[in-house]
C-alpha atoms as a PDB file:
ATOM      1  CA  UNK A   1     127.128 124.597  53.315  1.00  0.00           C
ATOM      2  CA  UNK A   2     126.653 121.514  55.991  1.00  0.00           C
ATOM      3  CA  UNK A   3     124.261 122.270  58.209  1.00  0.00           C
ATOM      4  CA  UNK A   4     124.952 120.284  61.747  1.00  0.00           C
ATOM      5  CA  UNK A   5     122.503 119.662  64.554  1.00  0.00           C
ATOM      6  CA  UNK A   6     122.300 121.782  67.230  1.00  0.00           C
ATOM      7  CA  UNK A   7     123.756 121.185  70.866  1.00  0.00           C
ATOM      8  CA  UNK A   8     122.053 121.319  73.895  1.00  0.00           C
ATOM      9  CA  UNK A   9     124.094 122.284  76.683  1.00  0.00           C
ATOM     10  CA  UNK A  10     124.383 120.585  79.599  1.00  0.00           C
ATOM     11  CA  UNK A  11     123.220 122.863  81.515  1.00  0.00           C
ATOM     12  CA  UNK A  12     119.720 123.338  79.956  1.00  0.00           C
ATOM     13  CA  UNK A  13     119.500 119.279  80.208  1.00  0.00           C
ATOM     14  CA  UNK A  14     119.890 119.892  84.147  1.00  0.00           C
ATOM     15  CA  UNK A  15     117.073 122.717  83.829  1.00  0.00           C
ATOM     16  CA  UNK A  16     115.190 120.269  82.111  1.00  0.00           C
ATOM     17  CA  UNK A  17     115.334 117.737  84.641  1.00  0.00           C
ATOM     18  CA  UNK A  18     114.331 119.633  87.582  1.00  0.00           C
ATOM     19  CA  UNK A  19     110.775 121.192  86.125  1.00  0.00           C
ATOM     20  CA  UNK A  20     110.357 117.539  85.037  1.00  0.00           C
ATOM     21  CA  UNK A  21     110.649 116.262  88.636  1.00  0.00           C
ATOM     22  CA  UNK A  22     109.263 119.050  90.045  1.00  0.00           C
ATOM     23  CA  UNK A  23     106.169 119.037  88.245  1.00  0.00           C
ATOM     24  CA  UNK A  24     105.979 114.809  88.706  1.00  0.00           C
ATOM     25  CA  UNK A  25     106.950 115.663  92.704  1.00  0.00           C
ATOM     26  CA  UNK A  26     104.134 118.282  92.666  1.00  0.00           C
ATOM     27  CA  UNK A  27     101.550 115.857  90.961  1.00  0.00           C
ATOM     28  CA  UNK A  28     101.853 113.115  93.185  1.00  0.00           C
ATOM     29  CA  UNK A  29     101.867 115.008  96.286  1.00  0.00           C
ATOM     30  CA  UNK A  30      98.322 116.904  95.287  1.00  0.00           C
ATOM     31  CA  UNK A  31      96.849 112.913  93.956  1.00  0.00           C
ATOM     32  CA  UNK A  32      97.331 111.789  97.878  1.00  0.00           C
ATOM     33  CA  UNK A  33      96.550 115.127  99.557  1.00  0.00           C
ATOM     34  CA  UNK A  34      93.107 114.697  97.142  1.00  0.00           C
ATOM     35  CA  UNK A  35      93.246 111.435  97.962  1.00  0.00           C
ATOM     36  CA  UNK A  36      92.960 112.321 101.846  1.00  0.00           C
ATOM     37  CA  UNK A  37      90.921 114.787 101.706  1.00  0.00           C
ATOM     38  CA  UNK A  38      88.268 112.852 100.104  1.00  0.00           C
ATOM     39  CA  UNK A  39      88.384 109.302 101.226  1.00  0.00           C
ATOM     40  CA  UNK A  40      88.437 108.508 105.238  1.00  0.00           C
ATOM     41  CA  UNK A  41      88.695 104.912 104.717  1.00  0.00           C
ATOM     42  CA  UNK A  42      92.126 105.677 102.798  1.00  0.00           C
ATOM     43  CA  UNK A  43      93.122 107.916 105.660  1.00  0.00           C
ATOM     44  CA  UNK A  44      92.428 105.097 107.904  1.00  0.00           C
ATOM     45  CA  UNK A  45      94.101 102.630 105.596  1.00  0.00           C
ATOM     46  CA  UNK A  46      97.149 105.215 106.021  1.00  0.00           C
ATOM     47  CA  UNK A  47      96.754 105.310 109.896  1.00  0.00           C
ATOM     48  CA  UNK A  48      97.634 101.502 110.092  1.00  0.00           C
ATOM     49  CA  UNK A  49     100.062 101.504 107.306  1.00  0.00           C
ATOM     50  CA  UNK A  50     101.567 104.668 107.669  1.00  0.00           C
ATOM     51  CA  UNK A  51     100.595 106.862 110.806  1.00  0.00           C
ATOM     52  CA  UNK A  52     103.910 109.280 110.221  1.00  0.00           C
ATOM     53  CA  UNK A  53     102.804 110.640 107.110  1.00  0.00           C
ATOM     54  CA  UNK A  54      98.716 111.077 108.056  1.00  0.00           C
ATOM     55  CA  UNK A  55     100.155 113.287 111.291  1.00  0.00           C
ATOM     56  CA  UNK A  56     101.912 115.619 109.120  1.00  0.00           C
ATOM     57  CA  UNK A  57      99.119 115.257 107.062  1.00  0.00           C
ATOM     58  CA  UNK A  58      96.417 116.379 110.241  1.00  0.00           C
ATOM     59  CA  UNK A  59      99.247 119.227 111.125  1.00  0.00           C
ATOM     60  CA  UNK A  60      99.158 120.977 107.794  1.00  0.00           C
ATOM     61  CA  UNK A  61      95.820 120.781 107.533  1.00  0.00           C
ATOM     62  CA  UNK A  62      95.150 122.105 110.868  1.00  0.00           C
ATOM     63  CA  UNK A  63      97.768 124.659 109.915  1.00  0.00           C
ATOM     64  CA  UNK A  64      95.939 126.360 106.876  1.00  0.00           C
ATOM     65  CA  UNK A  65      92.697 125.476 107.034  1.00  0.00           C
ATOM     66  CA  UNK A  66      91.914 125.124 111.005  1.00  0.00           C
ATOM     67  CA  UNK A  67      89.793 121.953 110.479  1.00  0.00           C
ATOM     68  CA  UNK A  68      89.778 119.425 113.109  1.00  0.00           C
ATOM     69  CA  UNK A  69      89.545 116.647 110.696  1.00  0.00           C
ATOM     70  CA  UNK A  70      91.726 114.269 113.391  1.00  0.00           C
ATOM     71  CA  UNK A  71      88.982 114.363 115.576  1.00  0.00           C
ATOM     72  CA  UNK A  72      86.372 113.862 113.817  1.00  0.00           C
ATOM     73  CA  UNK A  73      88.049 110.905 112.116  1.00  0.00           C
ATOM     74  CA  UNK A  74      89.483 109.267 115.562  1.00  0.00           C
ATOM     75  CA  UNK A  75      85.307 109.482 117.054  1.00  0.00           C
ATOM     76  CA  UNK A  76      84.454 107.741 113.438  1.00  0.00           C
ATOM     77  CA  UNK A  77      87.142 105.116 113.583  1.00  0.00           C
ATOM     78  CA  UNK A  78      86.284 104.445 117.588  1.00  0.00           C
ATOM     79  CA  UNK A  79      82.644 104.030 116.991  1.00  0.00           C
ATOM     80  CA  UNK A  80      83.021 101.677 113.923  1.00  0.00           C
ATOM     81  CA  UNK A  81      85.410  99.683 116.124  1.00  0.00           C
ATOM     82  CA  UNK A  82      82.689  99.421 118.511  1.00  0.00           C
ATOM     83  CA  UNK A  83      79.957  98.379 116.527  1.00  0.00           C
ATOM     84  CA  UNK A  84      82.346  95.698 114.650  1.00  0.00           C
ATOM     85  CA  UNK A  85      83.096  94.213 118.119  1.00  0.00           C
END
């Protein structure tokens, strides 16, 4: 008797897929949210690169944990300007 490989259907290919990119979507996303939680010079590095994506980033936080990170971080950022100038 032959014995012949078995098939994978399409559909489980698709399946798959998706927890693959989910799970590489998911990764990513909690490496920069650790990655602004933790560091403010990266948040600041993301204020002049990308200011669109810290916002969102200040509103969700706000949302579930109530901090007020944004102003603590804009009275840093203004008093290092300061002393620099």
């Amino acid at each position: 008797m032959k014995k012949y490989p078995k098939k994978t259907s399409g559909t489980l290919k698709v399946i798959k897929f998706t927890i693959i990119g989910e799970l590489l979507f998911a990764g990513t996303a909690f490496y920069f949210w650790w990655r602004l939680s933790r560091s403010q010079d990266y948040r600041y590095k993301m204020k002049e690169n990308h200011p669109a994506i810290l916002h969102y980033y200040y509103i969700l936080l706000e949302t579930v944990s109530g901090s007020s990170q944004k102003d603590m971080d804009a009275i840093q950022w203004k008093t290092s300007e300061t002393k620099e100038s």
